[in-house]
Protein backbone atom coordinates (compact mmCIF):
# COMPACT_ATOMS: atom_id res chain seq x y z
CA UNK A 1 6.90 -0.65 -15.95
CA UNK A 2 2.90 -1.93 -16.34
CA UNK A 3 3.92 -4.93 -14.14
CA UNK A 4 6.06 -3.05 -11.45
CA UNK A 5 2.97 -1.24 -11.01
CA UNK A 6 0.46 -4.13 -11.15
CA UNK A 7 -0.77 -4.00 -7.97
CA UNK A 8 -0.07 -0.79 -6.51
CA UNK A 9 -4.04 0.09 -6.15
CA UNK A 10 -4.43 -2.75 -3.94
CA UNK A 11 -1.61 -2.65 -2.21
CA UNK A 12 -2.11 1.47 -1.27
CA UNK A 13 -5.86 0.28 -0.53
CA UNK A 14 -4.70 -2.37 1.78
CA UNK A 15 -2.41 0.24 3.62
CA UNK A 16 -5.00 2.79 4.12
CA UNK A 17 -7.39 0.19 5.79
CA UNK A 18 -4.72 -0.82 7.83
CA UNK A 19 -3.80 2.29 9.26
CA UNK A 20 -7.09 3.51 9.69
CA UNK A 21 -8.37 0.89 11.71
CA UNK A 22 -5.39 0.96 13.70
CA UNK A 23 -5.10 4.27 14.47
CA UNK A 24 -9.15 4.37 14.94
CA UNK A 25 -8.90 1.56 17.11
CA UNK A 26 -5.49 1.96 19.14
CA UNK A 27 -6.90 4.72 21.75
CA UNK A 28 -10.40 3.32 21.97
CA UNK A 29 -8.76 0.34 23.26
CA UNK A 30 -6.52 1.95 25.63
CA UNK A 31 -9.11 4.52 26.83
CA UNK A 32 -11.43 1.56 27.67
CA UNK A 33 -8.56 -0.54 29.52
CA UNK A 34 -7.50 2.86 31.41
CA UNK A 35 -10.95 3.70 32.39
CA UNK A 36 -12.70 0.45 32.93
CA UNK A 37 -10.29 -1.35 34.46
CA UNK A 38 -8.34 1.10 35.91
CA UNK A 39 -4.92 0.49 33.87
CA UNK A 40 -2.20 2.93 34.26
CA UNK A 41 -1.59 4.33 31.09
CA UNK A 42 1.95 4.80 30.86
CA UNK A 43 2.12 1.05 31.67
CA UNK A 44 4.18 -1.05 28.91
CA UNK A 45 1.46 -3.66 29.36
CA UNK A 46 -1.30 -1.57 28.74
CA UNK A 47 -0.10 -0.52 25.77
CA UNK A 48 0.95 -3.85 24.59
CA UNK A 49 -3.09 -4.43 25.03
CA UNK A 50 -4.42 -1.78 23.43
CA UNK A 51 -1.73 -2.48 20.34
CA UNK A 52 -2.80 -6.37 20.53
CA UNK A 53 -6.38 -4.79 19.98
CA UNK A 54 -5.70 -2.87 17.25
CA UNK A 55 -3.67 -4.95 15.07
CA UNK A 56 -6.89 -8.02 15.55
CA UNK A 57 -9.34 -5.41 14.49
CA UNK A 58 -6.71 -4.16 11.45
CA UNK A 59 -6.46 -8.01 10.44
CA UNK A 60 -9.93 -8.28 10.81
CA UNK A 61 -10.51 -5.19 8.21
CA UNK A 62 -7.85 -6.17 5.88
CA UNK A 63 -8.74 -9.51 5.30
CA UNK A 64 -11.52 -8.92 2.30
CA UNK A 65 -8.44 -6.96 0.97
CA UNK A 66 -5.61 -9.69 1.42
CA UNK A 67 -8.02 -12.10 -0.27
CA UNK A 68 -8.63 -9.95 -3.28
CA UNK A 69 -5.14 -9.09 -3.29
CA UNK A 70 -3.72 -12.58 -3.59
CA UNK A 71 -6.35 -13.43 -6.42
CA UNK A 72 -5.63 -10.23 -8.07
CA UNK A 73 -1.70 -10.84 -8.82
């Protein structure tokens, strides 16, 4: 059981960042694209942007994590 749950910390700390900074990140991107250059918002592409966005700035976040999570286990 103490190695099943080896690196559960890590991983749930990983998941948190992840989320966060998407979801932080995901409507400030859209917002911006909507407003400043006058996107429709519905659009499949402009949310395609404001996804491709997010998930840069989640990498970006997560990548102190993914390090210390690969050296952990």
């Amino acid at each position: 059981m103490q190695g099943f749950l080896k690196g559960l910390g890590i991983n749930v700390s990983r998941a948190v960042i992840v989320n966060a900074c998407e979801l932080a990140t995901y409507d400030t991107f859209k917002g911006i694209f909507v407003k400043n250059l006058n996107m429709d918002q519905d659009k499949l592409f402009t949310h395609f942007l404001a996804s491709t966005g997010a998930g840069f700035v989640a990498a970006v976040c997560s990548s102190p994590v993914d390090v210390i999570k690969t050296r952990f286990l």
